[in-house]
N, C-alpha and C. Protein backbone atom coordinates (compact mmCIF):
# COMPACT_ATOMS: atom_id res chain seq x y z
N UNK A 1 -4.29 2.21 3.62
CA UNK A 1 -5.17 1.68 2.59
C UNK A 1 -6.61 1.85 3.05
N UNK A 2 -7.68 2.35 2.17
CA UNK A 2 -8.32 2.36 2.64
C UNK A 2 -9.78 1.89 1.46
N UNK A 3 -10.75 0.92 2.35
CA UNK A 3 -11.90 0.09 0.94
C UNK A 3 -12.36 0.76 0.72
N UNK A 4 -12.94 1.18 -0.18
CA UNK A 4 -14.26 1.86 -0.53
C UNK A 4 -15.01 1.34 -0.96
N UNK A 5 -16.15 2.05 -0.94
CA UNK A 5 -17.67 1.37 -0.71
C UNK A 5 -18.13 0.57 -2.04
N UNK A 6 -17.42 1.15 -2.96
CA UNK A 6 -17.49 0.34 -4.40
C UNK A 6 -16.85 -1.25 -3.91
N UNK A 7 -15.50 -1.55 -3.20
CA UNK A 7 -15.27 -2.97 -2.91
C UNK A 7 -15.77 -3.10 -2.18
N UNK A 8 -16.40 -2.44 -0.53
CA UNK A 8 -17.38 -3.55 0.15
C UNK A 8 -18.41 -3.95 -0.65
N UNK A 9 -19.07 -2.82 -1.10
CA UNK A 9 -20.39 -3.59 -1.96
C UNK A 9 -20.18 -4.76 -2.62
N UNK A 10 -18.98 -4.75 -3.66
CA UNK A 10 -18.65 -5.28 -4.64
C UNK A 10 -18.44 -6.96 -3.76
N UNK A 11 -17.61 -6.66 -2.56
CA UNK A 11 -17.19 -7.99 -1.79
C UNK A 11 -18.39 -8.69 -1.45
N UNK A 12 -19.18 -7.74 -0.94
CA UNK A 12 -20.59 -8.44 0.08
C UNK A 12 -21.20 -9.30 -1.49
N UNK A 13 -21.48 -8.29 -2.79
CA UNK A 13 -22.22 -9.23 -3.74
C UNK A 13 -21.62 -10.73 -3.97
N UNK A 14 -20.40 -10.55 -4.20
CA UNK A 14 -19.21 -11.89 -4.42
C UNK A 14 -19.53 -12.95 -3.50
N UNK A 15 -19.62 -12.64 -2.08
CA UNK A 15 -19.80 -13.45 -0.59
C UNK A 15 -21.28 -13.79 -1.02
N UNK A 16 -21.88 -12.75 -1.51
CA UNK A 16 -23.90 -13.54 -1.20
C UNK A 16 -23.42 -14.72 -2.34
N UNK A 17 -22.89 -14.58 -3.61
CA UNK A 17 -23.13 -15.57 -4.50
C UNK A 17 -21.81 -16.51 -3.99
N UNK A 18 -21.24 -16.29 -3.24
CA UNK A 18 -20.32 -17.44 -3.13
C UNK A 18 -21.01 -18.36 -1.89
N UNK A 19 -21.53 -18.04 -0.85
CA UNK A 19 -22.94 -18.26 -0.15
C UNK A 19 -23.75 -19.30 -0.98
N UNK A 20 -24.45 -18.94 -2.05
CA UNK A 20 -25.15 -19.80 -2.92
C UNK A 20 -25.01 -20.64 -4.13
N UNK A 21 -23.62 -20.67 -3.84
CA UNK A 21 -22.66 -21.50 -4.70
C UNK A 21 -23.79 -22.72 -5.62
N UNK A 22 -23.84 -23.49 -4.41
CA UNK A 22 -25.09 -24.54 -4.49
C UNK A 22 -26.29 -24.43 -5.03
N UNK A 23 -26.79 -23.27 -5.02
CA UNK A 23 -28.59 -22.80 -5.45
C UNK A 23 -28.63 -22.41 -6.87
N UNK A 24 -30.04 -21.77 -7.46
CA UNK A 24 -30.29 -21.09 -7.95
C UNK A 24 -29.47 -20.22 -8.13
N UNK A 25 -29.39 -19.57 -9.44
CA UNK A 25 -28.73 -18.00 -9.85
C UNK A 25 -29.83 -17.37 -8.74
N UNK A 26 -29.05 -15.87 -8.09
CA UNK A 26 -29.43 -15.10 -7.31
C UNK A 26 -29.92 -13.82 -8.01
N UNK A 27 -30.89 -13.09 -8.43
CA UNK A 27 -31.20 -11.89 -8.81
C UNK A 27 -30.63 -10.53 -7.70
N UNK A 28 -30.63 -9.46 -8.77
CA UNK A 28 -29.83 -8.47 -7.73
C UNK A 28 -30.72 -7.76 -7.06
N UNK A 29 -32.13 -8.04 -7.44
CA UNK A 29 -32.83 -7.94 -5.97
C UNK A 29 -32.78 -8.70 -4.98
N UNK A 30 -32.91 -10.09 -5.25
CA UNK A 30 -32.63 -10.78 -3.92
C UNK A 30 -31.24 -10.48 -3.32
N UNK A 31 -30.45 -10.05 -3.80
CA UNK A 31 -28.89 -9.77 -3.25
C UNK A 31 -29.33 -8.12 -2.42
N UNK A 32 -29.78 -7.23 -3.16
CA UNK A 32 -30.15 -6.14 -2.97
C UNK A 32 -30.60 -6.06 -1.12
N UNK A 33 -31.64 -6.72 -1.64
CA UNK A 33 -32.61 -7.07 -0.30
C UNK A 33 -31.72 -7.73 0.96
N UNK A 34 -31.12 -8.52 0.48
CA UNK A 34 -30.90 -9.49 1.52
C UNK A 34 -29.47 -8.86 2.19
N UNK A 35 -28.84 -7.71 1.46
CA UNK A 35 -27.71 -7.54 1.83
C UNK A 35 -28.02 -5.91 2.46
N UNK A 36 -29.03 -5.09 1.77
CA UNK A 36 -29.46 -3.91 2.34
C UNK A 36 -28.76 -2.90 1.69
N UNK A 37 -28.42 -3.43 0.22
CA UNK A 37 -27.94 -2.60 -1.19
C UNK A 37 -28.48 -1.67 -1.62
N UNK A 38 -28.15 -0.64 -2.74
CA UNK A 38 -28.69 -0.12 -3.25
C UNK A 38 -28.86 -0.40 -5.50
N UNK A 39 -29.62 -1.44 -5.69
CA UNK A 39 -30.44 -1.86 -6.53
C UNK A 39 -29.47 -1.43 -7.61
N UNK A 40 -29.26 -0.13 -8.11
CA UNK A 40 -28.82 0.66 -9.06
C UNK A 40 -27.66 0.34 -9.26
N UNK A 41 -27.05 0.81 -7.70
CA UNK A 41 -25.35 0.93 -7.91
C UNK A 41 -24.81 -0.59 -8.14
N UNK A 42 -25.77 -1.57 -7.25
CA UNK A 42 -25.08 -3.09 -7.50
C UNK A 42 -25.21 -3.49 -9.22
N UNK A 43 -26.28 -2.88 -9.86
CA UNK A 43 -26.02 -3.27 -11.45
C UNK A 43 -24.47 -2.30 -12.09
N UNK A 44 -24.38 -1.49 -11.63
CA UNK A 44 -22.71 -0.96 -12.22
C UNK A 44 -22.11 -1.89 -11.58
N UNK A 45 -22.10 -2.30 -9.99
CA UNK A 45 -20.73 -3.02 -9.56
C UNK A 45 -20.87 -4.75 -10.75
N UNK A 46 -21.85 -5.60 -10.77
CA UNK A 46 -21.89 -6.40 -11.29
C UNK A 46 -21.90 -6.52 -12.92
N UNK A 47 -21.62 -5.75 -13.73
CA UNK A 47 -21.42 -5.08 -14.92
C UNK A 47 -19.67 -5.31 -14.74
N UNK A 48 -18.99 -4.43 -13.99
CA UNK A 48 -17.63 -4.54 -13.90
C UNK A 48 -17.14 -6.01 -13.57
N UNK A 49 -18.06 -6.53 -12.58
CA UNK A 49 -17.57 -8.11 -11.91
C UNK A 49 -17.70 -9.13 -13.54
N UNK A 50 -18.92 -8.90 -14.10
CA UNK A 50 -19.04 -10.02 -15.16
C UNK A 50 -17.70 -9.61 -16.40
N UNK A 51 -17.19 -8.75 -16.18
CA UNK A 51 -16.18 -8.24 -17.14
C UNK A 51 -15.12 -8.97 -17.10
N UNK A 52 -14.64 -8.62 -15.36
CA UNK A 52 -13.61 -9.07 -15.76
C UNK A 52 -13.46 -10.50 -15.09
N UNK A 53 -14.87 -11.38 -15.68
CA UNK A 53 -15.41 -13.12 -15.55
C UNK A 53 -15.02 -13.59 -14.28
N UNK A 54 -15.79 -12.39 -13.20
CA UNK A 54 -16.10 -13.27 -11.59
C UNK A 54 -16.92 -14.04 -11.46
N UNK A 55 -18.24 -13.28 -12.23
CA UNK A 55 -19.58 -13.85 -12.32
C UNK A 55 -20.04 -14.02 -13.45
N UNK A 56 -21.14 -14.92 -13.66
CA UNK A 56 -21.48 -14.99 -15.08
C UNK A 56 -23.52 -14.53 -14.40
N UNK A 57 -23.94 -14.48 -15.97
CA UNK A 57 -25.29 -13.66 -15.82
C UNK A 57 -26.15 -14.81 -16.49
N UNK A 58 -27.55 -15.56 -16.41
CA UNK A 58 -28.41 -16.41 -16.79
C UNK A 58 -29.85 -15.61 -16.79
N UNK A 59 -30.09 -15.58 -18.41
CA UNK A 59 -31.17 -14.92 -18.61
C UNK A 59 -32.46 -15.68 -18.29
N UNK A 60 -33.76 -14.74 -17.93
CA UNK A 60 -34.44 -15.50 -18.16
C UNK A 60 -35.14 -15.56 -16.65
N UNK A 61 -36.78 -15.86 -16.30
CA UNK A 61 -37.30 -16.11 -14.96
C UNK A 61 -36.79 -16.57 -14.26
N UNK A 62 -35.91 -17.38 -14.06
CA UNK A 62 -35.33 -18.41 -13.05
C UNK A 62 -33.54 -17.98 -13.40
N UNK A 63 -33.78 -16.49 -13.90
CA UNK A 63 -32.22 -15.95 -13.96
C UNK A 63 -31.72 -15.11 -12.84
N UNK A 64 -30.25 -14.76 -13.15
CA UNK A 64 -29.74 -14.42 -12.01
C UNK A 64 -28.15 -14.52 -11.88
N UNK A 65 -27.37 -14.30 -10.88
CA UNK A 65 -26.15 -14.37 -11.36
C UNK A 65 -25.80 -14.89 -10.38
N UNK A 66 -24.31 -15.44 -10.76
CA UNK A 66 -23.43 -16.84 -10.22
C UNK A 66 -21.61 -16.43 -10.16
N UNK A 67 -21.29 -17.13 -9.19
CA UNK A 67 -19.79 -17.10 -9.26
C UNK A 67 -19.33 -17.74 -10.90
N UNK A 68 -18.60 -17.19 -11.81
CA UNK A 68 -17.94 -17.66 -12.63
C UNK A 68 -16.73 -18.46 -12.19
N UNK A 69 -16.22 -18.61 -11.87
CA UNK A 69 -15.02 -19.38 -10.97
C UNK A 69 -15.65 -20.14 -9.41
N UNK A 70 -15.24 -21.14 -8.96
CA UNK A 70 -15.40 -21.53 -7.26
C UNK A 70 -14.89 -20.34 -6.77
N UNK A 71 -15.48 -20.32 -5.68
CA UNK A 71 -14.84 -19.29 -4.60
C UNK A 71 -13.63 -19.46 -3.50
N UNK A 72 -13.38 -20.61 -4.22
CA UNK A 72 -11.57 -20.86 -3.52
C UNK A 72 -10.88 -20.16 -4.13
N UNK A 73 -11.18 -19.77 -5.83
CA UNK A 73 -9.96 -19.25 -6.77
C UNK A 73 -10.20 -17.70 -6.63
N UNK A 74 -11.34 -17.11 -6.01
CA UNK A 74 -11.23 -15.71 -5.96
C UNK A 74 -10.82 -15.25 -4.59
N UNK A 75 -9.52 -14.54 -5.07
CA UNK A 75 -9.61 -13.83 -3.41
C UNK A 75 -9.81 -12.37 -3.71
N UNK A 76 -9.72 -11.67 -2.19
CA UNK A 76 -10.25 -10.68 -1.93
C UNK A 76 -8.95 -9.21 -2.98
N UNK A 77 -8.31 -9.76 -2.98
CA UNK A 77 -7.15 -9.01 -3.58
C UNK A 77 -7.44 -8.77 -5.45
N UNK A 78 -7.96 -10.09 -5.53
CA UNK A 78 -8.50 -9.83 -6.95
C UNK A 78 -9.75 -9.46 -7.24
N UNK A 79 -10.80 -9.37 -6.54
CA UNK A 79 -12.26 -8.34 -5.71
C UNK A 79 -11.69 -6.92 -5.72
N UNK A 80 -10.82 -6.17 -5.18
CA UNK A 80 -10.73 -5.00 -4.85
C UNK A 80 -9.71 -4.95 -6.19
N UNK A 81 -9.00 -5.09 -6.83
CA UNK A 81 -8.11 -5.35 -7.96
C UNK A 81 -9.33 -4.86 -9.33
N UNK A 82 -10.33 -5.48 -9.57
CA UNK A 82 -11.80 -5.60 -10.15
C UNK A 82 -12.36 -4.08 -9.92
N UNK A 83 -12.66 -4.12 -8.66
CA UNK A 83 -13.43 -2.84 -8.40
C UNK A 83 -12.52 -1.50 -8.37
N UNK A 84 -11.45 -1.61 -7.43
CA UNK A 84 -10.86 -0.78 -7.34
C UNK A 84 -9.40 -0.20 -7.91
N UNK A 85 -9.19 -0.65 -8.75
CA UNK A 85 -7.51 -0.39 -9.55
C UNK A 85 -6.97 -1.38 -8.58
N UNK A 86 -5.47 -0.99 -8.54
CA UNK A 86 -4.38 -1.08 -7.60
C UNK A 86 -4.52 -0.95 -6.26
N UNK A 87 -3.96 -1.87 -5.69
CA UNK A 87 -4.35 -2.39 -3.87
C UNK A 87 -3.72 -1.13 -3.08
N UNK A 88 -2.62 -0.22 -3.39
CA UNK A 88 -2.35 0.92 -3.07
C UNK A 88 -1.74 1.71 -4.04
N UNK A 89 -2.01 2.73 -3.83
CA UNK A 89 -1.56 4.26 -4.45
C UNK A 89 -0.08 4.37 -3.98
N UNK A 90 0.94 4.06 -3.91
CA UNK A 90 2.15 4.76 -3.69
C UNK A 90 2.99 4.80 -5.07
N UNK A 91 3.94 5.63 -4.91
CA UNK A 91 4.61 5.13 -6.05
C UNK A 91 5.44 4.77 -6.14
N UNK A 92 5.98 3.96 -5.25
CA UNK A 92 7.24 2.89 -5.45
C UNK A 92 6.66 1.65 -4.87
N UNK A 93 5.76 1.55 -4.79
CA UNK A 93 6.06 0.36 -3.67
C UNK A 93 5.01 -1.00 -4.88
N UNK A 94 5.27 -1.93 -4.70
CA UNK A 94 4.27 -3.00 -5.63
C UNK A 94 4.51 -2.90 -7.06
N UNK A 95 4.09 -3.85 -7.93
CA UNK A 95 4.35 -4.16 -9.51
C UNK A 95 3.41 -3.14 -9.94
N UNK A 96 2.67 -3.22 -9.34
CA UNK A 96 1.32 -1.52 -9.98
C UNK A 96 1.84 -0.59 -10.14
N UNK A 97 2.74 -0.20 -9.55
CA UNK A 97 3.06 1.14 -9.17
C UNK A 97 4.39 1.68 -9.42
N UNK A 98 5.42 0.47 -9.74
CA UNK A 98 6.77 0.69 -9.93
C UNK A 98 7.57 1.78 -10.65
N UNK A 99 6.53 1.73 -11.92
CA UNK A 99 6.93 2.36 -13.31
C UNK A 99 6.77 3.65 -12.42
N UNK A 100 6.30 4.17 -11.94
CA UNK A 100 5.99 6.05 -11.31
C UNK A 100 6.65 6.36 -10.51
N UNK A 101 7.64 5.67 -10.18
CA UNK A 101 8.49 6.41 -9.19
C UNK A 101 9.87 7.27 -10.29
N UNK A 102 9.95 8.76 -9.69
CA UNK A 102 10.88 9.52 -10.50
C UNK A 102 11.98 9.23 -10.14
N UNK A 103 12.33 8.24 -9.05
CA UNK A 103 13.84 8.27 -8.60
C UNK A 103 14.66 7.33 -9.03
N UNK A 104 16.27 7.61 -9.20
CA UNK A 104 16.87 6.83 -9.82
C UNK A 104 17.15 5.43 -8.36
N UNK A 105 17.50 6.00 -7.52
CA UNK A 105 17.46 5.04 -6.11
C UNK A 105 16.46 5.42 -5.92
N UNK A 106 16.03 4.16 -4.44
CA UNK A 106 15.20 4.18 -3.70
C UNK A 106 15.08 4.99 -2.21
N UNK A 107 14.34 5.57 -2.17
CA UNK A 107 14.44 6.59 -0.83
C UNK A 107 14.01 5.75 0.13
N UNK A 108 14.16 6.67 1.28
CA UNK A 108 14.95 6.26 2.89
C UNK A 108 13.49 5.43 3.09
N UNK A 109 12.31 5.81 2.73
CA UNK A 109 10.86 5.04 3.10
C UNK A 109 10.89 3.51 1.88
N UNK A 110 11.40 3.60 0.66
CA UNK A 110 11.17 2.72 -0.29
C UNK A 110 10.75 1.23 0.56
N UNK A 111 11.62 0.60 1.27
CA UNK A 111 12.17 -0.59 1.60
C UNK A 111 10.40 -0.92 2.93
N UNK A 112 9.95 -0.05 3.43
CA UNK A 112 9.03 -0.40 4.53
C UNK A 112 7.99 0.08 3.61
N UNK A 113 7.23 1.33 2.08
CA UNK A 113 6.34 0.18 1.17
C UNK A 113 6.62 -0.93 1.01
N UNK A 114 7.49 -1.20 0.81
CA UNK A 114 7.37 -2.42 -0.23
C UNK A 114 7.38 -3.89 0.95
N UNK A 115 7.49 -3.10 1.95
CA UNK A 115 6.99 -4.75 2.87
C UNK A 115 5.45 -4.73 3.12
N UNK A 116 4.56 -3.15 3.50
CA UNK A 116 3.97 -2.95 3.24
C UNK A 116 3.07 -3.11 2.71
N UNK A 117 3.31 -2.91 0.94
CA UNK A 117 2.65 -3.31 -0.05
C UNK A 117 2.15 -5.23 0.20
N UNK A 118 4.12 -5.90 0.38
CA UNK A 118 3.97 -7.39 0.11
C UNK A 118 2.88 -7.64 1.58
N UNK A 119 2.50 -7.35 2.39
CA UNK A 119 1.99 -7.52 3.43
C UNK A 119 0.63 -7.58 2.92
N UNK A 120 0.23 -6.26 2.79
CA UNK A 120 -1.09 -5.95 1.97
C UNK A 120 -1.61 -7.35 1.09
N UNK A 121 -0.84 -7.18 -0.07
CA UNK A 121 -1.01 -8.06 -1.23
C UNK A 121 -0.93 -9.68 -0.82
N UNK A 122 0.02 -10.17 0.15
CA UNK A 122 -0.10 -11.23 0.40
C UNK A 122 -1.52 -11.68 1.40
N UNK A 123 -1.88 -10.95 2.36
CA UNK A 123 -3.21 -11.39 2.80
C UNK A 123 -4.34 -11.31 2.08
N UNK A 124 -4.24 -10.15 1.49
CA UNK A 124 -5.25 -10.29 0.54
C UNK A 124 -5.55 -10.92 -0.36
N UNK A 125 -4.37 -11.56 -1.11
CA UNK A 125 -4.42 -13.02 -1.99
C UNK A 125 -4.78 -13.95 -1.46
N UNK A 126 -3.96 -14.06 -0.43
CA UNK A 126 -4.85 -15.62 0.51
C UNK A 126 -5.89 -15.56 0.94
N UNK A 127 -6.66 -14.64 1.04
CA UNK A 127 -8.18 -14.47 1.82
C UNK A 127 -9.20 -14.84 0.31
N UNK A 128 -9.79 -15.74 0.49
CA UNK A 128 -10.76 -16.28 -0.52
C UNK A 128 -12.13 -16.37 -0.36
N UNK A 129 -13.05 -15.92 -1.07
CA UNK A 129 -14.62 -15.79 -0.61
C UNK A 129 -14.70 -17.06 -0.48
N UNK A 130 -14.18 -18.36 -0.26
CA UNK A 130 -14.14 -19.67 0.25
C UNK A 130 -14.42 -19.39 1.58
N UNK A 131 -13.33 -18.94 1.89
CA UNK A 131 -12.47 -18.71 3.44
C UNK A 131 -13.81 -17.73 4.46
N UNK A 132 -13.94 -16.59 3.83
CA UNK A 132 -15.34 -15.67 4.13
C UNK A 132 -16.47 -16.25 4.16
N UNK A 133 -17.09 -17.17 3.81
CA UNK A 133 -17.96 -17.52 3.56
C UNK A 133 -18.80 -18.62 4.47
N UNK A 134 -17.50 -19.62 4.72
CA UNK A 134 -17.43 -20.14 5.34
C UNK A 134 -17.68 -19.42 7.21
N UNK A 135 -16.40 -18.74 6.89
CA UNK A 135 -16.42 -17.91 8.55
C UNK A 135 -17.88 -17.03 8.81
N UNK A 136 -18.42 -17.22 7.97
CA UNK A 136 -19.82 -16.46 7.74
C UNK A 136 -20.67 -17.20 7.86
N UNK A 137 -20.52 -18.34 8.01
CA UNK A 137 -21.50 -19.36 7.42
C UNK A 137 -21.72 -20.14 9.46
N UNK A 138 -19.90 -20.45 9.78
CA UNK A 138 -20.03 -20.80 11.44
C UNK A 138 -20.62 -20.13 12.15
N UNK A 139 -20.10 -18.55 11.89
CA UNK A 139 -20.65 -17.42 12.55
C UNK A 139 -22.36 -16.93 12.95
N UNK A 140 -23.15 -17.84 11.78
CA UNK A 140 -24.55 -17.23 11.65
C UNK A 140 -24.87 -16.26 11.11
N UNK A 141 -23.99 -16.13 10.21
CA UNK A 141 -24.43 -14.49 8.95
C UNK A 141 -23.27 -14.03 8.56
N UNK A 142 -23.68 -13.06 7.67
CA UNK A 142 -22.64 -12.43 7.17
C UNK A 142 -21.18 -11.77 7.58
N UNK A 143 -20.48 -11.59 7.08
CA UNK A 143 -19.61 -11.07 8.06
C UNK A 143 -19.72 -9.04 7.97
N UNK A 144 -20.29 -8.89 8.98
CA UNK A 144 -19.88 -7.15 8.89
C UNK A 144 -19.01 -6.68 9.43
N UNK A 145 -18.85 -5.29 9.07
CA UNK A 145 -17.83 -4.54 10.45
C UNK A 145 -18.20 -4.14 11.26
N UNK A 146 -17.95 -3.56 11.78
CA UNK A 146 -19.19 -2.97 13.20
C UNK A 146 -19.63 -1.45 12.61
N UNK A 147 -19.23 -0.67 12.07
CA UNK A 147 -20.57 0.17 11.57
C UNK A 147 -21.25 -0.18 10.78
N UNK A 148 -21.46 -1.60 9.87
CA UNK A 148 -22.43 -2.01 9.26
C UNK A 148 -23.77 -2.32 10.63
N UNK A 149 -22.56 -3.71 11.02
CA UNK A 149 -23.38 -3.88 12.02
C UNK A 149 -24.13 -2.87 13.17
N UNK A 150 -23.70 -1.70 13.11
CA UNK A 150 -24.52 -0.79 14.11
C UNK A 150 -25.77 0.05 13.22
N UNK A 151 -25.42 0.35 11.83
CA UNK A 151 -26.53 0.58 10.86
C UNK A 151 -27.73 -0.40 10.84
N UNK A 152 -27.12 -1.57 10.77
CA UNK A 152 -28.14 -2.74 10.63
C UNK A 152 -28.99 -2.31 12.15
N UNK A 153 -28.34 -2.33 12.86
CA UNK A 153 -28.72 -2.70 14.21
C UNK A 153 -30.05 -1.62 14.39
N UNK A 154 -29.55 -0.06 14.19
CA UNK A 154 -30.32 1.07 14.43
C UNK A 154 -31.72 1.22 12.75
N UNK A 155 -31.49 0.46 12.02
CA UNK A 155 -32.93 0.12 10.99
C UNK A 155 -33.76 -0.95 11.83
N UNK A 156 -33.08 -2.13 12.43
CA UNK A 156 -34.03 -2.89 12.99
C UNK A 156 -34.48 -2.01 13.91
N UNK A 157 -33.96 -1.54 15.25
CA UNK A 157 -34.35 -1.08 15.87
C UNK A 157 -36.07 0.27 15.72
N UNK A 158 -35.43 0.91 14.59
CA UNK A 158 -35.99 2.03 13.68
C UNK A 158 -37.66 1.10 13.69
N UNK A 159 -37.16 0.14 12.45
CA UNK A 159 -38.30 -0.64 12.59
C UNK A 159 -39.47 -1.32 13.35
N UNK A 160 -38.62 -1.40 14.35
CA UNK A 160 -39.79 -2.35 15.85
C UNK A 160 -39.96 -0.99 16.22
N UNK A 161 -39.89 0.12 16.45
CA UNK A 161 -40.59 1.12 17.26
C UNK A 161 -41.79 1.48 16.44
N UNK A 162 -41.57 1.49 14.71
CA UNK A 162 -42.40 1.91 13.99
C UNK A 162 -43.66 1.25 14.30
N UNK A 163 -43.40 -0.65 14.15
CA UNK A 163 -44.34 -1.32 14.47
C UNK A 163 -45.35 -1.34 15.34
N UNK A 164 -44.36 -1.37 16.48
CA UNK A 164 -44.41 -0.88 18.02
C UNK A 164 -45.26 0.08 17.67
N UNK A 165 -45.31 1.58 17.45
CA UNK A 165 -46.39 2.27 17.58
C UNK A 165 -47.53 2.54 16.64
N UNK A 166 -47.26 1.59 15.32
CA UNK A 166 -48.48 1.18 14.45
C UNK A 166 -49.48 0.48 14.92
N UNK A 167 -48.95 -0.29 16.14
CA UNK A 167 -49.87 -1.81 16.57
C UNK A 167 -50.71 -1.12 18.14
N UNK A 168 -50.24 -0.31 18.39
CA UNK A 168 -50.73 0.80 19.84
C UNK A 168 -51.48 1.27 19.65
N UNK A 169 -52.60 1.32 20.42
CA UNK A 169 -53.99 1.83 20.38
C UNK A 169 -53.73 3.37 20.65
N UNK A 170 -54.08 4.64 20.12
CA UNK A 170 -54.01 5.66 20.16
C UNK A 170 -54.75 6.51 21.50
N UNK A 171 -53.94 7.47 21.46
CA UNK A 171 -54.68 8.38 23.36
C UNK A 171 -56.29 8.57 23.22
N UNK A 172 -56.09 9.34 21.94
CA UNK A 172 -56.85 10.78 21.52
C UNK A 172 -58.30 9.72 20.87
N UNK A 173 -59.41 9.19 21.49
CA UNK A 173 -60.42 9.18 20.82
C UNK A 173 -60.68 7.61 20.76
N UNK A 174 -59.85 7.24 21.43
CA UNK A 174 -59.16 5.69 21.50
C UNK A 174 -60.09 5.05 22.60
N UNK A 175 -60.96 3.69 22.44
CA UNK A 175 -62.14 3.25 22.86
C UNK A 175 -61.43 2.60 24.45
């Protein structure tokens, strides 16, 4: 199985507003910004989210968007479900997928999808932007993976050298 960038995005937006459960509606610049998005694509992902009533939208200066549900009742299975079809592509294995299998029995692999699949599908139901949020929240930030976290890492970095040699008095002519 594998996420794609349409559900991390899609997850990280869900987590910032499940994060601010409590506050203000969040604009998708401030989500943008604060998550290191790209502006555009988060208005398609949040277009699909208000569809199918994750989030709701509040017009207006002091607008912005909000979990439609608590974030106990969304889990991550119904996040990637939203963004991404079906939790896997096979074709026997899960209620998604049942109808496509051409065989009258089940072949010699059938029996290890379908634990598979229930494996998949069961953690992923129980994992709740409650649950994330929280572990995000003990943790001191968000939760990344480690090539987020090494992207993040190499922009900050990027950044303090820039500074770093904006704030340096120059060789060439330099008092």
């Amino acid at each position: 199985m594998k996420i794609s960038t349409r559900s991390e995005y899609g997850i990280r937006v869900l987590l910032a507003l499940a994060r601010a459960e409590d506050q203000e509606p969040l604009s998708l610049t401030t989500i943008a910004r604060s998550e290191r998005l790209p502006h555009a694509y988060l208005e398609q992902l949040v277009a699909d989210l208000r569809r199918a009533g994750l989030v709701t939208a509040t017009r207006g200066q002091a607008g912005g968007y909000r979990l439609a549900r608590p974030p106990e009742q969304i889990s991550l299975a119904t996040a990637i479900r939203t963004l991404d079809g079906p939790l896997l592509e096979m074709p026997c294995a899960g209620v998604e997928s049942a109808e496509r299998c051409d065989r009258r029995e089940p072949c010699s692999v059938h029996e290890a999808y379908e634990r598979l699949f229930a494996s998949i599908d069961s953690t992923l139901g129980a994992t709740t932007l409650a649950e994330l949020a929280e572990q995000a929240a003990s943790a001191g930030g968000p939760p990344y993976s480690p090539d987020v976290r090494r992207r993040i890492r190499a922009a900050a970095e990027a950044t303090a050298t820039a500074q770093a040699s904006a704030q340096s008095p120059t060789v060439n002519g330099a008092s």
